[in-house]
PDB file of N, CA and C in Angstrom:
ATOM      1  N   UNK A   1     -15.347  15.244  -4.938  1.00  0.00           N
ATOM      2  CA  UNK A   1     -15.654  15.248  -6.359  1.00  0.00           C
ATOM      3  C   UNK A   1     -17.020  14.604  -6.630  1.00  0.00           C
ATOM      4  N   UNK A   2     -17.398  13.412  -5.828  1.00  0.00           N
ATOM      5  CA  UNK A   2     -18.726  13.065  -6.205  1.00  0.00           C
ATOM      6  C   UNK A   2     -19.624  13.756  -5.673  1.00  0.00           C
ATOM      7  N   UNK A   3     -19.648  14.399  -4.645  1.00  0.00           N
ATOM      8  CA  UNK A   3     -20.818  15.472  -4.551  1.00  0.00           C
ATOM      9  C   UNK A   3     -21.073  16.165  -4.998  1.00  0.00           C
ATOM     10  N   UNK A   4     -19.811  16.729  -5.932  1.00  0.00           N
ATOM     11  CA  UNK A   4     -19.853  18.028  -6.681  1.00  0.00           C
ATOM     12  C   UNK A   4     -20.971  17.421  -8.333  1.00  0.00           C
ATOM     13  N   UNK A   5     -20.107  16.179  -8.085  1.00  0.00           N
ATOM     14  CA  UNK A   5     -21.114  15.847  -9.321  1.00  0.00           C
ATOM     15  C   UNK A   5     -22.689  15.708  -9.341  1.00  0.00           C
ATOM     16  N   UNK A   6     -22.945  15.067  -8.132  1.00  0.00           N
ATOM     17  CA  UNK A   6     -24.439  15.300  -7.685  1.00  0.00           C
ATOM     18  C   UNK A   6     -25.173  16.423  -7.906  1.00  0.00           C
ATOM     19  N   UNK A   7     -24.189  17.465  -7.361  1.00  0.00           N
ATOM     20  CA  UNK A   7     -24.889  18.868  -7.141  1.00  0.00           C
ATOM     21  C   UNK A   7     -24.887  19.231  -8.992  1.00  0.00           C
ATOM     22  N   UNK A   8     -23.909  18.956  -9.757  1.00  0.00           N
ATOM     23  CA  UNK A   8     -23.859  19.424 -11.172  1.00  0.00           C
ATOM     24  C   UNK A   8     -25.147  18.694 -12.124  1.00  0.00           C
ATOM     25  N   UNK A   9     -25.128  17.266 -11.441  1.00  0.00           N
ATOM     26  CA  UNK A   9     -26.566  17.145 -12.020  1.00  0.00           C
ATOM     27  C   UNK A   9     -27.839  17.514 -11.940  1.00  0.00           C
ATOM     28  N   UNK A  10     -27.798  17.580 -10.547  1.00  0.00           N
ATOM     29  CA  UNK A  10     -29.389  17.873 -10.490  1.00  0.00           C
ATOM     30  C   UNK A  10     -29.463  19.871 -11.024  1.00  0.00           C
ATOM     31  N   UNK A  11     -28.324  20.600 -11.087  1.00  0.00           N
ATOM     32  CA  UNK A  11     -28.632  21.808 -10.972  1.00  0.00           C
ATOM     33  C   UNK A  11     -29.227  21.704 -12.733  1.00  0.00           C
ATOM     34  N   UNK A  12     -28.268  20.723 -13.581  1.00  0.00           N
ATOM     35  CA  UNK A  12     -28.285  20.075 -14.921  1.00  0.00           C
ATOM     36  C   UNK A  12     -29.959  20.156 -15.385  1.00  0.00           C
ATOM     37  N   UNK A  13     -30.668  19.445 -13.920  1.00  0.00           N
ATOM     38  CA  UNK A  13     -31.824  18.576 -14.352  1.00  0.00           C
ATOM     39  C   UNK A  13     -32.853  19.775 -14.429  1.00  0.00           C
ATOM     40  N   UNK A  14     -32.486  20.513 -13.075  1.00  0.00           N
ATOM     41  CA  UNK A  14     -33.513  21.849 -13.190  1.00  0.00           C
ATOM     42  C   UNK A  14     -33.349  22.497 -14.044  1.00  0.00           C
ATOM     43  N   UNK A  15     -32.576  22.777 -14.637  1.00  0.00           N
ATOM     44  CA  UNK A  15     -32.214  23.555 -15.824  1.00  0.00           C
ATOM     45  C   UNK A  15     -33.438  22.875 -16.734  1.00  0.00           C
ATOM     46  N   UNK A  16     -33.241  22.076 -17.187  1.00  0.00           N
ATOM     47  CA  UNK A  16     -34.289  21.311 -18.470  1.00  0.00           C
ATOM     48  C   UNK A  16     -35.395  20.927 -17.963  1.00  0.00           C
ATOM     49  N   UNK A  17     -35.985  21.091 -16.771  1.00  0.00           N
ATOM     50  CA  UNK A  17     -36.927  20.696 -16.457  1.00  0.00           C
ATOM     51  C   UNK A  17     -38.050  21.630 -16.890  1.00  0.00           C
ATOM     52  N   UNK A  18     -39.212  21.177 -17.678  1.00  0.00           N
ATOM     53  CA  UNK A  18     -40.089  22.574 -17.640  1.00  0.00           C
ATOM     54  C   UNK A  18     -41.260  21.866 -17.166  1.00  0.00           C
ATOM     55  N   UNK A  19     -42.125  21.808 -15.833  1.00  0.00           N
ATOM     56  CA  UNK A  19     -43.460  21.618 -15.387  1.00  0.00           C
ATOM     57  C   UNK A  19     -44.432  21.647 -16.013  1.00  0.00           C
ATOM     58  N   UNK A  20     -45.304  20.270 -16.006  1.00  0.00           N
ATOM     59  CA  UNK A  20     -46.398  20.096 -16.515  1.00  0.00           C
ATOM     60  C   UNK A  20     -47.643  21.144 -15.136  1.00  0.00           C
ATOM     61  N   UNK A  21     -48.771  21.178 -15.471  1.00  0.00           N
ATOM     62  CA  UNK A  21     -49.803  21.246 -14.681  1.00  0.00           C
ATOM     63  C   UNK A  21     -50.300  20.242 -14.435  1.00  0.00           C
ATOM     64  N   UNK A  22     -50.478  20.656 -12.959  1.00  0.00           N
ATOM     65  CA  UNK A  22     -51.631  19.577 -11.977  1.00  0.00           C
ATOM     66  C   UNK A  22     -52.917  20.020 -11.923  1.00  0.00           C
ATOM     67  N   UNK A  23     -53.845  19.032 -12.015  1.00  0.00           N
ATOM     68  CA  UNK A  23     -54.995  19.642 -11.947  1.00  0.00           C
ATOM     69  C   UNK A  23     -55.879  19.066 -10.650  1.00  0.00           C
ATOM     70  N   UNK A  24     -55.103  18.716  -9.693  1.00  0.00           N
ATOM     71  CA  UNK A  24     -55.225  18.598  -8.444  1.00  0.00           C
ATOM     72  C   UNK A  24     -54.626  19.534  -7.769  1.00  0.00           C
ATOM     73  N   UNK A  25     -54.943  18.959  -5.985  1.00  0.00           N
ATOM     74  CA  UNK A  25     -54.294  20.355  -4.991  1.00  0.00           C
ATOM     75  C   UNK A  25     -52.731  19.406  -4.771  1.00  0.00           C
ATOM     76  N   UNK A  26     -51.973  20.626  -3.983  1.00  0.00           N
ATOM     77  CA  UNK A  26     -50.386  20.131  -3.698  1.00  0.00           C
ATOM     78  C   UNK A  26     -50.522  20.608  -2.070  1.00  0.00           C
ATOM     79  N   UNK A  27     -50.053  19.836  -1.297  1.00  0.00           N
ATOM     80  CA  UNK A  27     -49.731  20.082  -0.408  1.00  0.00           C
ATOM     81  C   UNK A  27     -48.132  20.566  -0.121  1.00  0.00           C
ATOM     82  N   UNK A  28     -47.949  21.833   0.492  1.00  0.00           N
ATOM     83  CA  UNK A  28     -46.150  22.301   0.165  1.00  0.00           C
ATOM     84  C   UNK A  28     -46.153  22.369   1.702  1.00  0.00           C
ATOM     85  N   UNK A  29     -44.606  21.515   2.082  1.00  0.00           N
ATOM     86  CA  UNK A  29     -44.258  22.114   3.546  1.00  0.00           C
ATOM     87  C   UNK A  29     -43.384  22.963   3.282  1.00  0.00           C
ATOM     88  N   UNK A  30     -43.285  24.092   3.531  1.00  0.00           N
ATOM     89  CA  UNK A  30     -42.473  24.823   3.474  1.00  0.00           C
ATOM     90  C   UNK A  30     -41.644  25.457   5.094  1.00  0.00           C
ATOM     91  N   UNK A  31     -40.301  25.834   5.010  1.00  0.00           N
ATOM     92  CA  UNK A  31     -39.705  25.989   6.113  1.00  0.00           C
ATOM     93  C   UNK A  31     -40.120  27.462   6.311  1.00  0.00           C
ATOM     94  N   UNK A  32     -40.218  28.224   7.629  1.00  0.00           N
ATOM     95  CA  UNK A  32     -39.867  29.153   8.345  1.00  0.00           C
ATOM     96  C   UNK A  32     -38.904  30.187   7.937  1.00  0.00           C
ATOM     97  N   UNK A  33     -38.066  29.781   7.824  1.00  0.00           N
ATOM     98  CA  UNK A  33     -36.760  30.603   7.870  1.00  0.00           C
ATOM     99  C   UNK A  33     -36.364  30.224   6.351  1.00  0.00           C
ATOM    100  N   UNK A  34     -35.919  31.412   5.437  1.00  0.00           N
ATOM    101  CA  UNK A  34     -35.435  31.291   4.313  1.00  0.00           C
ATOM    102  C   UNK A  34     -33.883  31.626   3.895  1.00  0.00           C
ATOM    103  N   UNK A  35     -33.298  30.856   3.810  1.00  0.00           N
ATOM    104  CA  UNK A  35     -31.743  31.375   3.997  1.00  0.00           C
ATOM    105  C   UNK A  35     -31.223  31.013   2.438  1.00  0.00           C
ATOM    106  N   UNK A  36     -31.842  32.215   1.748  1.00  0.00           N
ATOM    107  CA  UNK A  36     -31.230  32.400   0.376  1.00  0.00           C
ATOM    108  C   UNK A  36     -29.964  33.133   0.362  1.00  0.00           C
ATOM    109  N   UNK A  37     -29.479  33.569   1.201  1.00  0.00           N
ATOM    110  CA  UNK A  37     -27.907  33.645   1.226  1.00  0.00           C
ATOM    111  C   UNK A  37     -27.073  32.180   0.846  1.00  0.00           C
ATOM    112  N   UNK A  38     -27.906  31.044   1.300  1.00  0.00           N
ATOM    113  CA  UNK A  38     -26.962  29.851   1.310  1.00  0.00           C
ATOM    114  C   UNK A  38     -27.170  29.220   0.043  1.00  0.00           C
ATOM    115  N   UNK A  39     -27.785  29.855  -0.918  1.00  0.00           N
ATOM    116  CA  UNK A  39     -27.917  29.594  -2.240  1.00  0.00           C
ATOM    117  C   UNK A  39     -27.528  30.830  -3.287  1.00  0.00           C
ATOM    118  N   UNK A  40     -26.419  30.910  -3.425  1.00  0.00           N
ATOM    119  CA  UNK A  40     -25.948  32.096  -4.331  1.00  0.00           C
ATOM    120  C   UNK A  40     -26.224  31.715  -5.664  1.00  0.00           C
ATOM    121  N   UNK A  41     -27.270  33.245  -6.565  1.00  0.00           N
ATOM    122  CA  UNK A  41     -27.519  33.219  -7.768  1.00  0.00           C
ATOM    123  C   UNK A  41     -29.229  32.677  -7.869  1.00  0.00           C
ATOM    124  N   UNK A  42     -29.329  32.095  -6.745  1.00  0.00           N
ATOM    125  CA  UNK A  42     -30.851  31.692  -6.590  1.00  0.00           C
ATOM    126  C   UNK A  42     -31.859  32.530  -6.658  1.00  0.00           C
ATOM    127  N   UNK A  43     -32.835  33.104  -6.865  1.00  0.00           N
ATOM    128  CA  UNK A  43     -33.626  34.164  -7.079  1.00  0.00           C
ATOM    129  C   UNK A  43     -35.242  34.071  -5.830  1.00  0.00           C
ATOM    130  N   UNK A  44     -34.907  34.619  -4.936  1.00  0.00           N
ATOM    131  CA  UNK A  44     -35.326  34.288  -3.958  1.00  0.00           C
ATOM    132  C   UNK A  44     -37.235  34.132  -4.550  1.00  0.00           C
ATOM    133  N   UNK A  45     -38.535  33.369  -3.677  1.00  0.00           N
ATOM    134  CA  UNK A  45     -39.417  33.619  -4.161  1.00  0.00           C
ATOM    135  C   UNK A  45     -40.036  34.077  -2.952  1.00  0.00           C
ATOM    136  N   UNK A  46     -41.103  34.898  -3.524  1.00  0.00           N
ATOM    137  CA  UNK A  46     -41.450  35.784  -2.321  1.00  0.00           C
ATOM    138  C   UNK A  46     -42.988  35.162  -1.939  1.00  0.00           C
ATOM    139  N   UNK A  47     -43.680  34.371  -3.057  1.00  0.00           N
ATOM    140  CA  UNK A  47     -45.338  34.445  -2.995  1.00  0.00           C
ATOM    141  C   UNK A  47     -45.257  33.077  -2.086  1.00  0.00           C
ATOM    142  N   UNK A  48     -46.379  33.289  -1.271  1.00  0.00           N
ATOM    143  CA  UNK A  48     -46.488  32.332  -0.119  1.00  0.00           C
ATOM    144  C   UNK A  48     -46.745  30.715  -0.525  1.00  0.00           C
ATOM    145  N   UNK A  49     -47.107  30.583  -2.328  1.00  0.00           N
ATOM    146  CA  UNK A  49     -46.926  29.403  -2.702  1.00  0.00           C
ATOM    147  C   UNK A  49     -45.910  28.695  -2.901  1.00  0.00           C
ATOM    148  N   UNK A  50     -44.729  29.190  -2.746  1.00  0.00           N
ATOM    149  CA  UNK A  50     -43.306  29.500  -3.187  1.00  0.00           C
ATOM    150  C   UNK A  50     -43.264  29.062  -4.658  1.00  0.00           C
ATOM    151  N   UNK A  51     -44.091  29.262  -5.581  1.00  0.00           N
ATOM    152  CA  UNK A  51     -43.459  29.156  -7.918  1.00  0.00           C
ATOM    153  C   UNK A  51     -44.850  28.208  -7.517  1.00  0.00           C
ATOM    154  N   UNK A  52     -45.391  27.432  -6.665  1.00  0.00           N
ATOM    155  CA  UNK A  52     -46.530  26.278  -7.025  1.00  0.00           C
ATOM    156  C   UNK A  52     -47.786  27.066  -7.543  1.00  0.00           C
ATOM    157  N   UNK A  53     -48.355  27.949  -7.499  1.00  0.00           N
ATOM    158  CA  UNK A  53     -49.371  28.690  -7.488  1.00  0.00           C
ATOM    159  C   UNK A  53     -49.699  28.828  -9.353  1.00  0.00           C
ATOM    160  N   UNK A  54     -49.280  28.928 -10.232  1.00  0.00           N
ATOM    161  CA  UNK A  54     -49.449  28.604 -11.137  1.00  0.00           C
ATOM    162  C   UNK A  54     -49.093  26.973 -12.059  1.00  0.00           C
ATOM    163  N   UNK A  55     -48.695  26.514 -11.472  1.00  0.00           N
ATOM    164  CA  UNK A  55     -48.665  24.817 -11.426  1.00  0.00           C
ATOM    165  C   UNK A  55     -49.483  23.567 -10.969  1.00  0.00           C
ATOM    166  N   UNK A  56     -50.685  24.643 -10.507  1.00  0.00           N
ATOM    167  CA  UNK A  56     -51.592  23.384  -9.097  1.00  0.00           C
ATOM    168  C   UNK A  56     -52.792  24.026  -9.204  1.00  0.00           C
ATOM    169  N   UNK A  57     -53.776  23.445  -9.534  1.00  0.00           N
ATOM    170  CA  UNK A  57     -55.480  24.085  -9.235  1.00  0.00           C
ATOM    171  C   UNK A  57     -55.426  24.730  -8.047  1.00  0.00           C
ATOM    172  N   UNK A  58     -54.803  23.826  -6.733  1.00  0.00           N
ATOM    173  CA  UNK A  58     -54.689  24.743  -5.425  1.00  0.00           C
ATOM    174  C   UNK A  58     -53.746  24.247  -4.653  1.00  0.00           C
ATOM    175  N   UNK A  59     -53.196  25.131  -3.841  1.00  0.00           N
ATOM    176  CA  UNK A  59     -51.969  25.108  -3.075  1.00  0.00           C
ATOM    177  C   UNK A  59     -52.179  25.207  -1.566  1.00  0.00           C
ATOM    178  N   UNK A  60     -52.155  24.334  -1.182  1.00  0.00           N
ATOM    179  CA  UNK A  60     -52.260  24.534   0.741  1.00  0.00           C
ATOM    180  C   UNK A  60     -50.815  24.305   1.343  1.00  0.00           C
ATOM    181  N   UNK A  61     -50.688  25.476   1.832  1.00  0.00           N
ATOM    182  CA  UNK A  61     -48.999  25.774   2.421  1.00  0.00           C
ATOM    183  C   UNK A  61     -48.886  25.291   3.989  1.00  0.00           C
ATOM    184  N   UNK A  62     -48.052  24.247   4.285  1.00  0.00           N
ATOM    185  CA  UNK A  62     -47.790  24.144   5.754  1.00  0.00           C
ATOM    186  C   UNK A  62     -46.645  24.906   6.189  1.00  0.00           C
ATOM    187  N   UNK A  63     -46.511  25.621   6.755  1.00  0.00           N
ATOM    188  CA  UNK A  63     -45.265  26.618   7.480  1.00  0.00           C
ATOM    189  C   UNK A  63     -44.959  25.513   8.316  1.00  0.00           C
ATOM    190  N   UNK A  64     -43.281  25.069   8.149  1.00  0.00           N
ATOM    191  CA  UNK A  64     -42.871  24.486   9.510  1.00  0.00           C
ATOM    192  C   UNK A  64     -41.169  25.166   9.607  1.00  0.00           C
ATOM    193  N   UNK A  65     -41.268  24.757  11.524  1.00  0.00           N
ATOM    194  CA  UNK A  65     -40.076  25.660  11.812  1.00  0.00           C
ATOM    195  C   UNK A  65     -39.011  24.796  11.215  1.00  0.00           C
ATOM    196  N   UNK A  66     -37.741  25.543  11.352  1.00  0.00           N
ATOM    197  CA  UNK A  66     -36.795  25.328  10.875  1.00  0.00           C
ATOM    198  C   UNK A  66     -36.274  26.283   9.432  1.00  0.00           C
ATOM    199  N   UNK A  67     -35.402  25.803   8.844  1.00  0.00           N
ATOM    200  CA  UNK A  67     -34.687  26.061   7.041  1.00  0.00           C
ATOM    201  C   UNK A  67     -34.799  25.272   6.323  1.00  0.00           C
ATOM    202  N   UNK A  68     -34.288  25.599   5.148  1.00  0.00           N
ATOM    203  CA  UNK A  68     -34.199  24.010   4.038  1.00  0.00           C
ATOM    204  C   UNK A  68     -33.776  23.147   4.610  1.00  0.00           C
ATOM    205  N   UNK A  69     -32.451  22.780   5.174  1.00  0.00           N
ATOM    206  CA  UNK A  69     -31.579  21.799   5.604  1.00  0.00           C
ATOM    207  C   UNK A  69     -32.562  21.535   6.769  1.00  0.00           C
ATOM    208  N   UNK A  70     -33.207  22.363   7.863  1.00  0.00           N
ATOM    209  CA  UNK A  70     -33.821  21.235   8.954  1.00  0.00           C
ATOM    210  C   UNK A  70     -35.305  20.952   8.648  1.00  0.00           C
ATOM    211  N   UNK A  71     -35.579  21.485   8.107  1.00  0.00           N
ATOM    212  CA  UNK A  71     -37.349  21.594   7.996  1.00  0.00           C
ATOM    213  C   UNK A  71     -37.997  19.726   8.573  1.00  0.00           C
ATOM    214  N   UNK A  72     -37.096  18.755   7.968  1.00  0.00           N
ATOM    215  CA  UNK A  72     -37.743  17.547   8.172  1.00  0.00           C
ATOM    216  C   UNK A  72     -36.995  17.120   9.345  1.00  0.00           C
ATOM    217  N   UNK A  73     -36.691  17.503   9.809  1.00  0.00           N
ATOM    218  CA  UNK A  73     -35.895  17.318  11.407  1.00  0.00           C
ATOM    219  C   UNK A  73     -37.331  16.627  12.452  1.00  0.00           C
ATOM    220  N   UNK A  74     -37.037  15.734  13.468  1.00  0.00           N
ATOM    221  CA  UNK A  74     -37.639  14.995  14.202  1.00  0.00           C
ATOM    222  C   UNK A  74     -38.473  15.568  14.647  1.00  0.00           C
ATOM    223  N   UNK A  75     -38.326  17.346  15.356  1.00  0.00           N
ATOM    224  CA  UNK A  75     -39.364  17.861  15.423  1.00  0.00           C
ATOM    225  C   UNK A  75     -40.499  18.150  15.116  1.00  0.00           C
ATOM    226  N   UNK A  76     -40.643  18.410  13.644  1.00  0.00           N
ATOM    227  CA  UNK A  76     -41.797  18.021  12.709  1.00  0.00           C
ATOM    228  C   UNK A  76     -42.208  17.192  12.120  1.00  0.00           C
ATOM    229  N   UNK A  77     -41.838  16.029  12.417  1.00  0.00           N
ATOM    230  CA  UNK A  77     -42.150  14.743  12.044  1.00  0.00           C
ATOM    231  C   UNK A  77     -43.896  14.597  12.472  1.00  0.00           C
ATOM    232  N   UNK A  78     -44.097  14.999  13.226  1.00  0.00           N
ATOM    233  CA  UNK A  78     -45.180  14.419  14.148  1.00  0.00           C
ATOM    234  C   UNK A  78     -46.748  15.410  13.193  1.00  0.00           C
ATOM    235  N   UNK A  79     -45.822  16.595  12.956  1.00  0.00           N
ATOM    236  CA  UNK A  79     -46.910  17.714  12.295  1.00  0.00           C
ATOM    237  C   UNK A  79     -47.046  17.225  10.611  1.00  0.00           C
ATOM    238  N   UNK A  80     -45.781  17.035  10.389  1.00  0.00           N
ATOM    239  CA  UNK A  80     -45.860  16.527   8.989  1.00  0.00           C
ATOM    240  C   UNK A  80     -46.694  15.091   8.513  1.00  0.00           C
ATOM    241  N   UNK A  81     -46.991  13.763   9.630  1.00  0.00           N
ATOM    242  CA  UNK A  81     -47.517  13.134   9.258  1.00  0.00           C
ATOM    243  C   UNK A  81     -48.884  13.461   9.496  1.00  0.00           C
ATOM    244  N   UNK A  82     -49.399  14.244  10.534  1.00  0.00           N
ATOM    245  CA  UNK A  82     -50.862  14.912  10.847  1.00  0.00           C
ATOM    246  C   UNK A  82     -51.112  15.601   9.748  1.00  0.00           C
ATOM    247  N   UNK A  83     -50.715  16.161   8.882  1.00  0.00           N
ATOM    248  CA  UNK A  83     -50.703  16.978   7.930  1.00  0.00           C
ATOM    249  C   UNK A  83     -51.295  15.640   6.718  1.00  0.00           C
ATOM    250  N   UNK A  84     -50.152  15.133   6.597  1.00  0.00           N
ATOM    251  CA  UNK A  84     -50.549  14.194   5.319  1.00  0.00           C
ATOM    252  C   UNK A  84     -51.780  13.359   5.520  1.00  0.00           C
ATOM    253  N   UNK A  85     -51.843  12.699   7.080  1.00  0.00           N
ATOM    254  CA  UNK A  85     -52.925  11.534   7.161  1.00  0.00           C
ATOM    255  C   UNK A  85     -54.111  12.670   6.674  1.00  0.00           C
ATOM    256  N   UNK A  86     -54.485  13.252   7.034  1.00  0.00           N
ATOM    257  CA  UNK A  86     -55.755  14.690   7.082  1.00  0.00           C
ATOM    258  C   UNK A  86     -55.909  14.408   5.685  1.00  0.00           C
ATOM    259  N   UNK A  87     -54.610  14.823   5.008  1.00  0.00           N
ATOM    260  CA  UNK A  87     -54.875  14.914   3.570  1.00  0.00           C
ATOM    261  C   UNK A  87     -55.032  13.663   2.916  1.00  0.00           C
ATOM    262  N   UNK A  88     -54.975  12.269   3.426  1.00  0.00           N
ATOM    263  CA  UNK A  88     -55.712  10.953   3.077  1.00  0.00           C
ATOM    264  C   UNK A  88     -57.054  10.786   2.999  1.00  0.00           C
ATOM    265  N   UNK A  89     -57.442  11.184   4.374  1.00  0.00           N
ATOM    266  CA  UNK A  89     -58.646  10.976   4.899  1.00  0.00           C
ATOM    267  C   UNK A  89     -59.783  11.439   4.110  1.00  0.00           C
ATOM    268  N   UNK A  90     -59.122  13.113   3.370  1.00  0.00           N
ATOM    269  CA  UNK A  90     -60.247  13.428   3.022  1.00  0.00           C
ATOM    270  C   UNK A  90     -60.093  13.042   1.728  1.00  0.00           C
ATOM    271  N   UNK A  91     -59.009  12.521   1.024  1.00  0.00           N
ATOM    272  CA  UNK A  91     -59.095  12.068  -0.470  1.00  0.00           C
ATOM    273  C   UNK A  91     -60.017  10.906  -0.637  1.00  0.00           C
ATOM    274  N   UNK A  92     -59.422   9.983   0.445  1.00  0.00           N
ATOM    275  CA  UNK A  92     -60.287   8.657   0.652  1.00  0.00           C
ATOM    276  C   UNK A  92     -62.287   8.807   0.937  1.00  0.00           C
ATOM    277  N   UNK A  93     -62.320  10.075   1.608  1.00  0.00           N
ATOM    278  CA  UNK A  93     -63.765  10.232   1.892  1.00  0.00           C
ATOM    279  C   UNK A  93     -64.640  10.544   0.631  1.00  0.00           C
TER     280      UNK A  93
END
């Protein structure tokens, strides 16, 4: 029952949520493998920003292996922080 409630809120929250614009870049990791079967009623997105592309001056997409559920799995740990420090370095420069 309490997960269910978890899941009822946040589906709650997206519902009312409507996005401001960024007028900076976003960095998106996005997974490999898309398993919109495991989300029924979900409306799959097809554009390689996945919905960010009108929300963000610019969008730089990291493809990593895995799905939703593994994407942050130990394996990509190592790519995901190379990814972010990069994107320090050059904010800081």
């Amino acid at each position: 029952a309490a997960l269910f409630a978890v899941y009822r809120n946040n589906t709650e929250a997206l519902q009312r949520h409507i996005p401001g614009q960024l007028s900076d870049e976003v960095l998106l990791f996005s997974s490999q493998q898309k398993k919109t079967e495991e989300f029924p009623g979900l409306v799959p997105i097809t554009d390689v920003e996945r919905g960010w592309a009108g929300m963000a001056e610019k969008v730089r997409v990291r493809e990593l292996v895995g799905d939703h559920f593994t994407v942050m799995s130990s394996e990509n740990l190592e790519t995901i922080t190379a990814e972010i420090e990069a994107v320090l370095k050059e904010v800081e420069a």
